[in-house]
N, C-alpha and C. Protein backbone atom coordinates (compact mmCIF):
# COMPACT_ATOMS: atom_id res chain seq x y z
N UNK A 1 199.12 142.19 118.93
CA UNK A 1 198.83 141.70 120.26
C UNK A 1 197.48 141.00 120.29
N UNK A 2 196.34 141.52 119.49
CA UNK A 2 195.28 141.07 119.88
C UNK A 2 195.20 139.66 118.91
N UNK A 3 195.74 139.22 117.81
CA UNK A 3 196.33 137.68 117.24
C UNK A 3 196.86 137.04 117.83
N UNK A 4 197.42 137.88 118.59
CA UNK A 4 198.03 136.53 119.89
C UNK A 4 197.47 136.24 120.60
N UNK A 5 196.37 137.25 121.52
CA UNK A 5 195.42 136.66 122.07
C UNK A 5 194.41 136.25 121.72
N UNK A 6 193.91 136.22 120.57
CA UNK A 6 192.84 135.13 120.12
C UNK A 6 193.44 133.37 119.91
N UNK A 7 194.74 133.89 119.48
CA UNK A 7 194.95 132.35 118.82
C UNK A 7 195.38 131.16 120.38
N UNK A 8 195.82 132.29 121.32
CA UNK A 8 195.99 131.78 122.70
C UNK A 8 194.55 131.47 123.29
N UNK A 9 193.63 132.15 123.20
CA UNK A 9 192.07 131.53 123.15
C UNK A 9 191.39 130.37 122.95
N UNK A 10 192.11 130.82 121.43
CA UNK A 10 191.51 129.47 120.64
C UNK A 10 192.18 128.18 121.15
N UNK A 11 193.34 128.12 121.33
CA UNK A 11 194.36 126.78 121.53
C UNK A 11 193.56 126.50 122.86
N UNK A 12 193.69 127.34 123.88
CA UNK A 12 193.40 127.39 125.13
C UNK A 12 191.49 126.44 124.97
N UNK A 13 190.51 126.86 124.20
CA UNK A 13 189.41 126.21 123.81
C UNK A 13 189.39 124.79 123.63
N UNK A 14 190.12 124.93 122.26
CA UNK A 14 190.61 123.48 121.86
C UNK A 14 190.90 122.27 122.61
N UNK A 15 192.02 122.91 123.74
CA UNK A 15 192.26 122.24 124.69
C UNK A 15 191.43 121.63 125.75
N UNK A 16 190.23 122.66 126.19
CA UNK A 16 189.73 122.10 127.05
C UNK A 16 188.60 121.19 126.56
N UNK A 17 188.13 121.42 125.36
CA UNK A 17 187.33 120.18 124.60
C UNK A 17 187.63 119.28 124.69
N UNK A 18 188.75 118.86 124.29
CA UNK A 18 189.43 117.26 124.32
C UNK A 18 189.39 116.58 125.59
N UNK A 19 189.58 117.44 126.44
CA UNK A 19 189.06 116.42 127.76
C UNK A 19 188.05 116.10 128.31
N UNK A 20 187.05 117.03 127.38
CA UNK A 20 185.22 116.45 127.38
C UNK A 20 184.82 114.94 126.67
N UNK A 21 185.84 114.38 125.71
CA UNK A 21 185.48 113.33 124.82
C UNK A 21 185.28 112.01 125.84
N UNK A 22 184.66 111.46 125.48
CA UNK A 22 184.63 109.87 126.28
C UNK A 22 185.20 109.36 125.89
N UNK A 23 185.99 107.82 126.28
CA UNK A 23 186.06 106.59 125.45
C UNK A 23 185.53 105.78 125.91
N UNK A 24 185.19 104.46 125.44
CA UNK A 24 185.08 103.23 126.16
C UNK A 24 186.60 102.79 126.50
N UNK A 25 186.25 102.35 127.95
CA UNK A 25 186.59 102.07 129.38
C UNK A 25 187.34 100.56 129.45
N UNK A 26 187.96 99.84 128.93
CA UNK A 26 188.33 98.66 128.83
C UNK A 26 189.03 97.86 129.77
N UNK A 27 188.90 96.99 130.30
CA UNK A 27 189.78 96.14 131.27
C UNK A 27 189.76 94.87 131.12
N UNK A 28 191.09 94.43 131.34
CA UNK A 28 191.52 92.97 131.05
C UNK A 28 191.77 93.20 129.69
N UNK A 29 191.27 91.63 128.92
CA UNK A 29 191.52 91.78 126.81
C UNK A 29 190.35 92.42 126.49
N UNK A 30 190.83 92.93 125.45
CA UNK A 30 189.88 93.41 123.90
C UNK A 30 189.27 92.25 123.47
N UNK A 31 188.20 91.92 123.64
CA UNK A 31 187.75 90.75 122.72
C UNK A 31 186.97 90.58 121.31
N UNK A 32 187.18 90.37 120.50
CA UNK A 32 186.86 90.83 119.35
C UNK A 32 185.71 89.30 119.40
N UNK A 33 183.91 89.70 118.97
CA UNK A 33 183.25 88.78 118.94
C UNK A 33 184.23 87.48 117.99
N UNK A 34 184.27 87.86 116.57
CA UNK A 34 184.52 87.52 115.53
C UNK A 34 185.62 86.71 115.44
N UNK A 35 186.87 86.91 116.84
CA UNK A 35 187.51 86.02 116.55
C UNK A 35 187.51 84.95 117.94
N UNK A 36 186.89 85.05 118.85
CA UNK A 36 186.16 84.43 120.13
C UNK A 36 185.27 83.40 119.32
N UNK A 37 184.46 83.63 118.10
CA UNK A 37 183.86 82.45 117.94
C UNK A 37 184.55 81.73 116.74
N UNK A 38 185.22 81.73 116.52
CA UNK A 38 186.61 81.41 115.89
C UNK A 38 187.30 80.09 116.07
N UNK A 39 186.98 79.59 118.09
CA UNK A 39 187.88 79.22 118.57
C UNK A 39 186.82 77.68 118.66
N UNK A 40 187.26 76.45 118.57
CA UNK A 40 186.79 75.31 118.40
C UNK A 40 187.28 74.31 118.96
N UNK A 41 186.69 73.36 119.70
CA UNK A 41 187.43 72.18 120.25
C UNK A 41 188.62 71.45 119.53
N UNK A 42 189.39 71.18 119.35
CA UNK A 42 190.49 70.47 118.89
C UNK A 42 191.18 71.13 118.37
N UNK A 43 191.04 72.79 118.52
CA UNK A 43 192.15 73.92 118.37
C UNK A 43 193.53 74.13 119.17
N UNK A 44 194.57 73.99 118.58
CA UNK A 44 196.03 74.19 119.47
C UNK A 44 195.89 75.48 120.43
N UNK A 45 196.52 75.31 121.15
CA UNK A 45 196.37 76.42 122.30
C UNK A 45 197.54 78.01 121.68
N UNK A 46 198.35 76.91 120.73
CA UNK A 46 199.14 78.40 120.13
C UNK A 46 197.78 79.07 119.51
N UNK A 47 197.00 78.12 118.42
CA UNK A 47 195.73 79.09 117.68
C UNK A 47 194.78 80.43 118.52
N UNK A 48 194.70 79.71 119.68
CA UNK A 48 194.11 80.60 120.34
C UNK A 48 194.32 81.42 121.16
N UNK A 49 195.81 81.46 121.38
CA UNK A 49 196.67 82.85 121.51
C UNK A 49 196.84 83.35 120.24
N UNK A 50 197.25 83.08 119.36
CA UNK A 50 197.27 83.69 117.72
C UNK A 50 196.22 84.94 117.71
N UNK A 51 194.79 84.03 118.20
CA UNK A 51 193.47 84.90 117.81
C UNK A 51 192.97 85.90 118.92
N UNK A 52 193.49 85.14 120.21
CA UNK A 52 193.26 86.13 121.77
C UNK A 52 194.33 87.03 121.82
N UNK A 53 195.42 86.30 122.26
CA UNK A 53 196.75 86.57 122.87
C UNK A 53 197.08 86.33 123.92
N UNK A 54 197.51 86.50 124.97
CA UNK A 54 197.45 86.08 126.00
C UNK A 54 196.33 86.10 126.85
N UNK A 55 195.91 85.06 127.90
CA UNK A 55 195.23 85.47 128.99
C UNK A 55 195.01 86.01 130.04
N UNK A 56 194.00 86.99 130.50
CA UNK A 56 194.01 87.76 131.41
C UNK A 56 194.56 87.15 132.54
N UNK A 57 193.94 86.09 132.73
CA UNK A 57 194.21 84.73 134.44
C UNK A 57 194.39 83.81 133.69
N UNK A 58 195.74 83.26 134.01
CA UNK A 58 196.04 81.58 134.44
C UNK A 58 196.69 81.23 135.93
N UNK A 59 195.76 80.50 136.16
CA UNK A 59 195.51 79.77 137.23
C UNK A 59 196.83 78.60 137.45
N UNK A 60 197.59 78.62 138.30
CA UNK A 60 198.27 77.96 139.00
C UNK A 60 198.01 76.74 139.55
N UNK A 61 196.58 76.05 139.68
CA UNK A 61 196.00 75.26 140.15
C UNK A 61 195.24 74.69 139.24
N UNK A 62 195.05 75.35 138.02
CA UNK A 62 194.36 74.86 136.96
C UNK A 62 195.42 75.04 135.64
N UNK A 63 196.53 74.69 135.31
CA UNK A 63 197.56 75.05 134.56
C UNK A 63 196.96 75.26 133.11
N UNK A 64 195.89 74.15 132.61
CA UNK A 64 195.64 73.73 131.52
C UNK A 64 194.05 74.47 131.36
N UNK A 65 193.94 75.62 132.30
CA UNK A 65 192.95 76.76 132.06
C UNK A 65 192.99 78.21 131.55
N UNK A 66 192.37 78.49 130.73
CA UNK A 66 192.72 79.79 130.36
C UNK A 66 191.51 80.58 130.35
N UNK A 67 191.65 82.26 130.80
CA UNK A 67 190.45 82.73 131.08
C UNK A 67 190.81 84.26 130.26
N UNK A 68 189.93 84.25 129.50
CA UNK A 68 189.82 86.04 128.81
C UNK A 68 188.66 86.83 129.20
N UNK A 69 188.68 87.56 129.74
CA UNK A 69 187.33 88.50 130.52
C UNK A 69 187.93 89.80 129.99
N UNK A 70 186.63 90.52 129.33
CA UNK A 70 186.73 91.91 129.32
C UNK A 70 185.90 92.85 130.43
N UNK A 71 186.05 93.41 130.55
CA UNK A 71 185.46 94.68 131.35
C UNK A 71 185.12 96.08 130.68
N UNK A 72 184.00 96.76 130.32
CA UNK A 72 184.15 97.74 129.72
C UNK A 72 182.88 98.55 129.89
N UNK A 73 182.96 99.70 130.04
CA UNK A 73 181.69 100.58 130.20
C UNK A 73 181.36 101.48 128.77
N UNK A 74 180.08 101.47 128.39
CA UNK A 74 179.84 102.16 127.15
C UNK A 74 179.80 103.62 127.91
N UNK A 75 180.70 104.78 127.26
CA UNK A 75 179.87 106.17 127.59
C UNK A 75 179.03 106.83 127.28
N UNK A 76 178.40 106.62 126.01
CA UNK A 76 177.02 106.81 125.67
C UNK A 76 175.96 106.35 126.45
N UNK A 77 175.78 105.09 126.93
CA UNK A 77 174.65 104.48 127.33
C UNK A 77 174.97 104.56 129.23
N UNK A 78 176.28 104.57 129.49
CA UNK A 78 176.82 104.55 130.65
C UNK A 78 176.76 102.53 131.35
N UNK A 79 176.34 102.03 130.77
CA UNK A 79 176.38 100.55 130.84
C UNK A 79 177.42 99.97 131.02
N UNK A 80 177.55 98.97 132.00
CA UNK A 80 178.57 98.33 132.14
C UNK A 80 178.40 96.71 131.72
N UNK A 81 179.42 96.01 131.01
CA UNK A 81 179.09 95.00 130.36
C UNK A 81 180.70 93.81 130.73
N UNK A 82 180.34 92.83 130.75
CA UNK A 82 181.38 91.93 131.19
C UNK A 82 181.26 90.47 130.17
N UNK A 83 182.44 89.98 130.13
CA UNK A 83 182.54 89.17 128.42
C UNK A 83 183.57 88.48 128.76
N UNK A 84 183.24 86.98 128.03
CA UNK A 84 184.41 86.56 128.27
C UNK A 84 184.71 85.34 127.52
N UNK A 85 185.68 84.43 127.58
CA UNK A 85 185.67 83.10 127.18
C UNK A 85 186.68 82.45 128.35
N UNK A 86 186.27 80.78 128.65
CA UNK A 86 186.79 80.04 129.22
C UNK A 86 187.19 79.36 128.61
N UNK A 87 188.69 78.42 128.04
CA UNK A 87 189.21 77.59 127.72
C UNK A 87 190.04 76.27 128.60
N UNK A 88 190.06 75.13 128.31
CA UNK A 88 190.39 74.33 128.84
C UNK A 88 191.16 73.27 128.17
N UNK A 89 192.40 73.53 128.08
CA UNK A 89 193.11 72.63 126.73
C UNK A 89 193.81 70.93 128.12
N UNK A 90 193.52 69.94 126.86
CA UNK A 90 193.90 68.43 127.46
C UNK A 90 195.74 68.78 127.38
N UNK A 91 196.41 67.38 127.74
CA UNK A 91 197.41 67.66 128.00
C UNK A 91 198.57 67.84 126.61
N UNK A 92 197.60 67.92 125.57
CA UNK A 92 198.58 67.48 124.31
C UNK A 92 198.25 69.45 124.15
N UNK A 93 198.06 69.71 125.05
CA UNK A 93 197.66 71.25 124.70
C UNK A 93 196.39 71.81 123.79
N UNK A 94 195.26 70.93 123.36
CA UNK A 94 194.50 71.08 122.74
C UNK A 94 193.30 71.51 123.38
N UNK A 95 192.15 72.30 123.07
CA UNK A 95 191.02 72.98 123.20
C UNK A 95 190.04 71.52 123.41
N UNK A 96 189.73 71.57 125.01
CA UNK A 96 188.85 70.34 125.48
C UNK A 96 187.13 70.81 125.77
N UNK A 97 187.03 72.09 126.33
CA UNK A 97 186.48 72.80 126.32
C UNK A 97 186.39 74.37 126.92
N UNK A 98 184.89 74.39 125.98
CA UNK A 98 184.63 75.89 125.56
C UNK A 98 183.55 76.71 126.28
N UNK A 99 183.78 77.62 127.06
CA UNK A 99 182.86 78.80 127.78
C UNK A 99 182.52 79.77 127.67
N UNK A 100 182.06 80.43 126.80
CA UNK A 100 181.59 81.55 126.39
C UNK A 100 180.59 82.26 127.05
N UNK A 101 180.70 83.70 127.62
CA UNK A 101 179.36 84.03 128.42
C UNK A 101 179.96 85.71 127.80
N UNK A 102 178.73 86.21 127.75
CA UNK A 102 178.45 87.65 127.80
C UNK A 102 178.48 88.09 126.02
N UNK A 103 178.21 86.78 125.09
CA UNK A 103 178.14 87.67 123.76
C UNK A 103 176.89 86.73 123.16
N UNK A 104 176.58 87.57 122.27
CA UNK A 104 175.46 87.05 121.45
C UNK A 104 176.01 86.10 120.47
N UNK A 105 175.22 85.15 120.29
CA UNK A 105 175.15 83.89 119.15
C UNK A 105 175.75 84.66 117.80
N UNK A 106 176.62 84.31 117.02
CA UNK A 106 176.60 84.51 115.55
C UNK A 106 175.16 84.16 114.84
């Protein structure tokens, strides 16, 4: 009896740890620096779904706009941080221009 109630303890412990862990907090895309600077004027718009994937917002009024924004809070630092890229492909579907805000220079 008393193996059963330790190991019911223990599980019971275990359990409530795991819901102490943090993660980072993500909204909208994952943006990976590395492949955000990747992306270059006269790039096909398939390439840069290849390397994004889809976009968070396309605009109905701007057809030939594409917008990737992340959202994400560190739980260590408790910081909240916002990231993104703007794309703008011409009508042959190609990368006309490029907006980048919220990452550091390579």
């Amino acid at each position: 009896m008393t193996k059963s109630l330790h190991r019911l303890l223990l599980i019971t412990c275990l359990l409530g740890l795991t819901g102490c862990l943090q993660h980072v907090t993500h909204q909208g895309n994952v943006l990976d620096p590395n492949k955000v600077f990747q992306i270059w004027e006269g790039d096909s718009k398939f390439h840069v779904e290849t390397l994004l994937g889809q976009p968070v917002l396309k605009d109905t009024l701007h057809p030939n706009r594409a917008l990737y924004v992340e959202d994400y809070k560190n739980p260590d630092t408790g910081e909240s941080y916002t990231r993104g890229i703007e794309i703008t492909y011409d009508e042959a579907l190609r990368v006309t221009h490029i907006r980048r805000f919220g990452f550091d220079e390579p």
